[in-house]
C-alpha atoms as a PDB file:
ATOM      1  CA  UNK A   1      10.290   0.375 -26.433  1.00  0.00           C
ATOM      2  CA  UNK A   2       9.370   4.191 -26.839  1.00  0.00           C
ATOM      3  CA  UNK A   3       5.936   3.597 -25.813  1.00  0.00           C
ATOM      4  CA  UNK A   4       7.164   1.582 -22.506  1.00  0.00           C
ATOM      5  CA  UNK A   5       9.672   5.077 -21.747  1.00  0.00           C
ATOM      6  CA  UNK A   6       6.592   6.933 -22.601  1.00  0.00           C
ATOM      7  CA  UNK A   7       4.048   5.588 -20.050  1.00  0.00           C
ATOM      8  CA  UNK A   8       7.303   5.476 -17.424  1.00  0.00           C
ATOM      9  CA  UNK A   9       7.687   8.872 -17.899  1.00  0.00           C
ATOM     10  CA  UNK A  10       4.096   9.792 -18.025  1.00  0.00           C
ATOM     11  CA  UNK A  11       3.403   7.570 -14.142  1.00  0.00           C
ATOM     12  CA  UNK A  12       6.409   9.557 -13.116  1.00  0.00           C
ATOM     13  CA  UNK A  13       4.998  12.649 -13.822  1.00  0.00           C
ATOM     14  CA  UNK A  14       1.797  12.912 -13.266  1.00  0.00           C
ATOM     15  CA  UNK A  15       1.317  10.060 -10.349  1.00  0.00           C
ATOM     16  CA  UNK A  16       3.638  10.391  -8.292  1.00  0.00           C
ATOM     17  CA  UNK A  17       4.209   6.552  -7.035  1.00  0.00           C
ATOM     18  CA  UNK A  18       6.910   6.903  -5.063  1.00  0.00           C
ATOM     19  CA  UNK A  19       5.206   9.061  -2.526  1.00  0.00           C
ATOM     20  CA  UNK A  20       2.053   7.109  -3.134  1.00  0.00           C
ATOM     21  CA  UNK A  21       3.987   3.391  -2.572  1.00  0.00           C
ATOM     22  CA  UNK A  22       5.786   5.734   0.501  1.00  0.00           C
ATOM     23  CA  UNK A  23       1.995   6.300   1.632  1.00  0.00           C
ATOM     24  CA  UNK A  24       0.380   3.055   1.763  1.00  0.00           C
ATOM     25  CA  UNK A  25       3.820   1.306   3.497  1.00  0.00           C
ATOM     26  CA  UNK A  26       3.696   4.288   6.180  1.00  0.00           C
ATOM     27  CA  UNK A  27      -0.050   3.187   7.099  1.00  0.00           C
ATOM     28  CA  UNK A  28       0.694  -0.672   6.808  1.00  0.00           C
ATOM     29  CA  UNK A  29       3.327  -0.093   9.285  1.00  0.00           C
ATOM     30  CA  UNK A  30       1.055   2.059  11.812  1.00  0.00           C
ATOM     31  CA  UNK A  31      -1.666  -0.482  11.155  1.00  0.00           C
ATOM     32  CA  UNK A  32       0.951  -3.305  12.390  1.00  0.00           C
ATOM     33  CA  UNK A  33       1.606  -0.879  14.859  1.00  0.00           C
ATOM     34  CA  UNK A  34      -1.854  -0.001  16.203  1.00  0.00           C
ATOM     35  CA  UNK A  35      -3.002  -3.872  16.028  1.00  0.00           C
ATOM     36  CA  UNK A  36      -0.321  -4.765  18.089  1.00  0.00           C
ATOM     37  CA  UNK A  37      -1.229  -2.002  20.873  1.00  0.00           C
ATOM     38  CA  UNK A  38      -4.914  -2.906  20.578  1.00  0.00           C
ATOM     39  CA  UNK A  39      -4.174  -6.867  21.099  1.00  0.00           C
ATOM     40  CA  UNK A  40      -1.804  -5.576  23.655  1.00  0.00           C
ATOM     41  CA  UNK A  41      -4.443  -3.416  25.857  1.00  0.00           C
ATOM     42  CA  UNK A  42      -7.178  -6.607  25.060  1.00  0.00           C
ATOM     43  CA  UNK A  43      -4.732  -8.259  27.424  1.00  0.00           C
ATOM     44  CA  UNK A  44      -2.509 -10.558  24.839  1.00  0.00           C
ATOM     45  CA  UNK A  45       0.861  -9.941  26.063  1.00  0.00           C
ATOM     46  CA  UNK A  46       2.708 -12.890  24.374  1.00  0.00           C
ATOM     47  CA  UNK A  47       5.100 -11.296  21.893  1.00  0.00           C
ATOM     48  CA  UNK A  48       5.460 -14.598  19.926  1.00  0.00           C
ATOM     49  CA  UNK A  49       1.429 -14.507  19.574  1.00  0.00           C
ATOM     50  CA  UNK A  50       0.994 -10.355  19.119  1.00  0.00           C
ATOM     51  CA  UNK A  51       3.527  -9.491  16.176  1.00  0.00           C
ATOM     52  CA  UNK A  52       2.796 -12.064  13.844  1.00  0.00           C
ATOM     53  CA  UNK A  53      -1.339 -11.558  14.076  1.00  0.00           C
ATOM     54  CA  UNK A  54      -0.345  -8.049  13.700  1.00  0.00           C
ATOM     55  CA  UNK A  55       2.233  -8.839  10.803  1.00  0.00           C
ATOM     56  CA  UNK A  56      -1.183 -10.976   9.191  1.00  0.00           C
ATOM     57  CA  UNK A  57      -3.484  -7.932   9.660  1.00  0.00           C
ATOM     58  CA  UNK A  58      -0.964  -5.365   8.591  1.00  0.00           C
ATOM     59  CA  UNK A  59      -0.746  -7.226   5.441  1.00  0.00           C
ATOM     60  CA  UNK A  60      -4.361  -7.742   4.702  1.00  0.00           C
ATOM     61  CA  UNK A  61      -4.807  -3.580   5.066  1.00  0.00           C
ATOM     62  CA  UNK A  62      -1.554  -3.986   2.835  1.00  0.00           C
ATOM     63  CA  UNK A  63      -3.179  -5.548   0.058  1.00  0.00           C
ATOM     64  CA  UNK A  64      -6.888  -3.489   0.625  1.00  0.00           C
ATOM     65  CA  UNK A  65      -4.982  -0.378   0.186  1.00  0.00           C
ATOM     66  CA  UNK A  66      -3.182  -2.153  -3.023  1.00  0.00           C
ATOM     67  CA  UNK A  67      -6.361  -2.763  -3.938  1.00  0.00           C
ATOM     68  CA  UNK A  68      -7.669   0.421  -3.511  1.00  0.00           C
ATOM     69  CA  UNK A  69      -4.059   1.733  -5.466  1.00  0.00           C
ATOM     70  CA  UNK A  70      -5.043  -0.081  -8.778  1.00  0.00           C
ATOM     71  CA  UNK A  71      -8.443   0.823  -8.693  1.00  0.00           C
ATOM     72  CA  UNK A  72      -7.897   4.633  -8.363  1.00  0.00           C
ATOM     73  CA  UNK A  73      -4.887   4.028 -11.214  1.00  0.00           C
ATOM     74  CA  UNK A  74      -7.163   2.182 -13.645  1.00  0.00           C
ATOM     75  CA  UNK A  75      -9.619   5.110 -13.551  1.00  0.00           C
ATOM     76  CA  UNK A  76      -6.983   7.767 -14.503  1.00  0.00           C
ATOM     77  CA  UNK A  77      -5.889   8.500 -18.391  1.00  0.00           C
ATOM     78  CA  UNK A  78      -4.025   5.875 -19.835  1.00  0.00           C
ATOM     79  CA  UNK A  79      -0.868   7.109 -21.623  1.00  0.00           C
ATOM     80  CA  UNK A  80      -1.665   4.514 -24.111  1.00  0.00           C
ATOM     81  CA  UNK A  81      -4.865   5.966 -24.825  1.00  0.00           C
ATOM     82  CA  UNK A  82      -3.252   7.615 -27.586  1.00  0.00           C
ATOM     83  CA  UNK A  83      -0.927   5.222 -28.878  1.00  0.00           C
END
């Protein structure tokens, strides 16, 4: 239990993940955003068609940049390096 409060207090310190979780939602949601205006101006104008391809490709760069998250995290110090 100590070394669970430990590494919670040691992500919350050092990694900042609420701005970084804040991060990667703001540029899903502009991704949704600028898919939608790029299916838009390739002349698909059916909402019912746009949002959810957008939705779909806003969640793919979703789970790259998820991707991207853990990979960046795994490379940092562990705090139970020295445990």
């Amino acid at each position: 239990m100590l070394a669970i409060r430990r590494a919670e207090q040691w992500l919350l310190n050092h990694n900042l993940p609420r701005l970084q979780m804040a991060l990667i939602l703001g540029i899903t949601g502009l991704s949704a955003a600028f898919f939608s205006f790029l299916m838009l101006h390739a002349g698909i104008d059916a909402l019912g068609l746009r949002y959810p391809v957008a939705v779909a490709l806003a969640y793919g760069v979703f789970l790259l940049l998820l991707r991207v998250w853990l990979s960046y995290q795994s490379n940092r110090e562990s705090p139970f390096d020295s445990v």
